[in-house]
Protein backbone atom coordinates (compact mmCIF):
# COMPACT_ATOMS: atom_id res chain seq x y z
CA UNK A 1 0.00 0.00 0.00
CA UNK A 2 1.22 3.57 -0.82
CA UNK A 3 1.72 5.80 1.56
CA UNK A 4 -0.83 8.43 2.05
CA UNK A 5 -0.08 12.02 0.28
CA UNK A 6 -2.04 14.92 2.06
CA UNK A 7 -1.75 18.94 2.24
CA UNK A 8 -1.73 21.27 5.66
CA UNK A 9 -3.44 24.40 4.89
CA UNK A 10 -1.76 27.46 7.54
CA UNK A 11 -4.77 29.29 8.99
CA UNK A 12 -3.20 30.35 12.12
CA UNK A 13 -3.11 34.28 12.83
CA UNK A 14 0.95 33.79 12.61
CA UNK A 15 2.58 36.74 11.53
CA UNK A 16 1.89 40.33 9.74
CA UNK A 17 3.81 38.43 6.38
CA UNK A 18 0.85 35.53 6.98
CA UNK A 19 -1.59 38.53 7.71
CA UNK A 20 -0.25 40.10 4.23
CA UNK A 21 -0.21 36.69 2.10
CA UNK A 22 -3.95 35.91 3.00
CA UNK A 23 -4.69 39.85 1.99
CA UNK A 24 -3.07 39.57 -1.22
CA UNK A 25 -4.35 36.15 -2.06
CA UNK A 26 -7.54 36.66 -0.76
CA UNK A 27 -7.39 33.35 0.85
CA UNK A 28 -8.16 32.16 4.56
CA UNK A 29 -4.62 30.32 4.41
CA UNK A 30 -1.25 31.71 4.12
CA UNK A 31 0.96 28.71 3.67
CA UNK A 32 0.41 25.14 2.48
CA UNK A 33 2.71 21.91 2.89
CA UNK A 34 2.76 18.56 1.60
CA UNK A 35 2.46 15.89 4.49
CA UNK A 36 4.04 12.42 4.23
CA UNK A 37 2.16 9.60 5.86
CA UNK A 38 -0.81 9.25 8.01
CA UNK A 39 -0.30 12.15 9.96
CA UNK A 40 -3.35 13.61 11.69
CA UNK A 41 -4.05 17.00 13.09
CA UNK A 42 -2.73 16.73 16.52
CA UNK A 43 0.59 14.86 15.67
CA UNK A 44 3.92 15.66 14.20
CA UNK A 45 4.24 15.27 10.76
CA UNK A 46 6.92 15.21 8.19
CA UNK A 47 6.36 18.17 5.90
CA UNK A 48 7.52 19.40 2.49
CA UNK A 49 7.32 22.91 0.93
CA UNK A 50 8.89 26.05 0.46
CA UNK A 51 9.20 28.54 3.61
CA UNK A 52 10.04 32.20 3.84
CA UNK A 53 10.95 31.76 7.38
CA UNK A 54 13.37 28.39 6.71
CA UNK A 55 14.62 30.51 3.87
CA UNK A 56 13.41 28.28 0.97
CA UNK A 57 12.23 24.62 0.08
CA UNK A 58 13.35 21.90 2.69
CA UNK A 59 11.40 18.99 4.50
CA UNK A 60 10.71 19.62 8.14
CA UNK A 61 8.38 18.05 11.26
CA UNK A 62 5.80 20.18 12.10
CA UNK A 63 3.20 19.99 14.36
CA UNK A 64 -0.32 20.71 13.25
CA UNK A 65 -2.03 22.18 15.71
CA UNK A 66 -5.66 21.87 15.24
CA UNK A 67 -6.30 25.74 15.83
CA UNK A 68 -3.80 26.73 12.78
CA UNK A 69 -3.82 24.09 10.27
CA UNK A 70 -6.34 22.14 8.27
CA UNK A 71 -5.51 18.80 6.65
CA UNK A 72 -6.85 17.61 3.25
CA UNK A 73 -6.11 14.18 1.55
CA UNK A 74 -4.73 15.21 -1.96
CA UNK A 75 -6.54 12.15 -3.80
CA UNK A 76 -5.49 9.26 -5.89
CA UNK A 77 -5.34 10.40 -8.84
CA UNK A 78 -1.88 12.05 -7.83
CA UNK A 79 1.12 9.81 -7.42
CA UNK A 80 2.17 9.68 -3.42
CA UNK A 81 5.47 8.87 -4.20
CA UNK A 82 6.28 11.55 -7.28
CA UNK A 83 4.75 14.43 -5.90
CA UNK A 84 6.81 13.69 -2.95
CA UNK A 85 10.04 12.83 -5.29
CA UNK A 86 9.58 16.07 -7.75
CA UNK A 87 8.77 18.32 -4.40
CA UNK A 88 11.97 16.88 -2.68
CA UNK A 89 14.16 17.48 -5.93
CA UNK A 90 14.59 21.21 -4.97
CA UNK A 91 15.66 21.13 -1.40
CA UNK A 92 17.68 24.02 -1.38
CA UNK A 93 15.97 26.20 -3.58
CA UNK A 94 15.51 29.36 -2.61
CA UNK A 95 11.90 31.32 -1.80
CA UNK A 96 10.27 33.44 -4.44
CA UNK A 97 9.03 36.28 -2.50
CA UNK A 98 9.32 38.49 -5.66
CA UNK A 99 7.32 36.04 -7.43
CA UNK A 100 4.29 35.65 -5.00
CA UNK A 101 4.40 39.69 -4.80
CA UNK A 102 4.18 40.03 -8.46
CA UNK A 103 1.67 37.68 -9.19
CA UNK A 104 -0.90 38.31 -6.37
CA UNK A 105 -0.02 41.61 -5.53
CA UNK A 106 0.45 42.65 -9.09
CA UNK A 107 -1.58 41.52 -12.55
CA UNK A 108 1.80 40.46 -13.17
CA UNK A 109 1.68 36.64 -13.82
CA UNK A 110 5.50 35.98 -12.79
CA UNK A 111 7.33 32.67 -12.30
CA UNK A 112 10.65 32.20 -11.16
CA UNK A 113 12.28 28.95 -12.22
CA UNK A 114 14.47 27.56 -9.62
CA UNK A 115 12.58 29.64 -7.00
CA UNK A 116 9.63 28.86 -5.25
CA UNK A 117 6.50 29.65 -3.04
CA UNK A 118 4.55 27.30 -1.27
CA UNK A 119 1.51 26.72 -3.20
CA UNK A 120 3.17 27.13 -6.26
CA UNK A 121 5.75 24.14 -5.48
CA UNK A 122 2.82 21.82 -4.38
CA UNK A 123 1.01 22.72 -7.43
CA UNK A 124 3.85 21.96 -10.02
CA UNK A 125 4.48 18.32 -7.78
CA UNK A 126 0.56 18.26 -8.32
CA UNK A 127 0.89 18.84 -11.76
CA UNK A 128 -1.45 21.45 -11.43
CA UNK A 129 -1.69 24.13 -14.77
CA UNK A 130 -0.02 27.41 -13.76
CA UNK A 131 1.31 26.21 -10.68
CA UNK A 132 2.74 30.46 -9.83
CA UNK A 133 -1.30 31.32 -9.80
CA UNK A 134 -2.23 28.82 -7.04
């Protein structure tokens, strides 16, 4: 059996940048990760994405507290393993600030290869069309 693929939505109050990114995206979440495993809300889990804070994409444990995160299974139509794989390839790669800013903040649709946001890296493991506008 594969192992389960699922995403943590960040809906704490967290920062004034969180504040900012939900303003400018006009979302209730400011940062998203991809979770290994069975993790539930409650736990530790081992998490994948790219981070302003950590400086960039890397894999960390988080813990996802029940008040700031919400958990969604991502399906099975999407490959555990690859998204994980393609995700994990840029460890390392720096965080696109300028590329968020421009495209949310901006009618400037603006991607930065080799430099990435969170949603945007989830989307292009999830294959997703125009992961930069996620």
């Amino acid at each position: 059996m594969k192992e389960p693929l699922k995403l943590a939505f960040y809906k704490g109050e967290g920062t004034a940048a969180d504040r900012l990114i939900r303003m400018v995206t006009r979302s209730e979440f400011s940062h998203v990760e991809l979770v290994r495993g069975n993790a539930e809300l409650g736990q530790q889990a081992l998490c994948l994405s790219s981070s302003h804070r950590d400086g960039g994409v890397r894999i960390k444990n988080i813990h996802l507290n029940p008040d700031h995160w919400v958990l969604r299974d991502v399906g099975e139509w999407a490959c555990p393993d690859r998204v994980w794989n393609y995700a994990a390839s840029w460890i390392g790669a720096r965080y696109d600030l300028a590329g968020i800013a421009l495209t949310f903040a901006l009618p400037i649709r603006h991607q930065s290869r080799g430099r990435w946001f969170c949603s945007e890296l989830c989307a292009d493991a999830l294959d997703l069309p125009r992961p930069h506008q996620i």
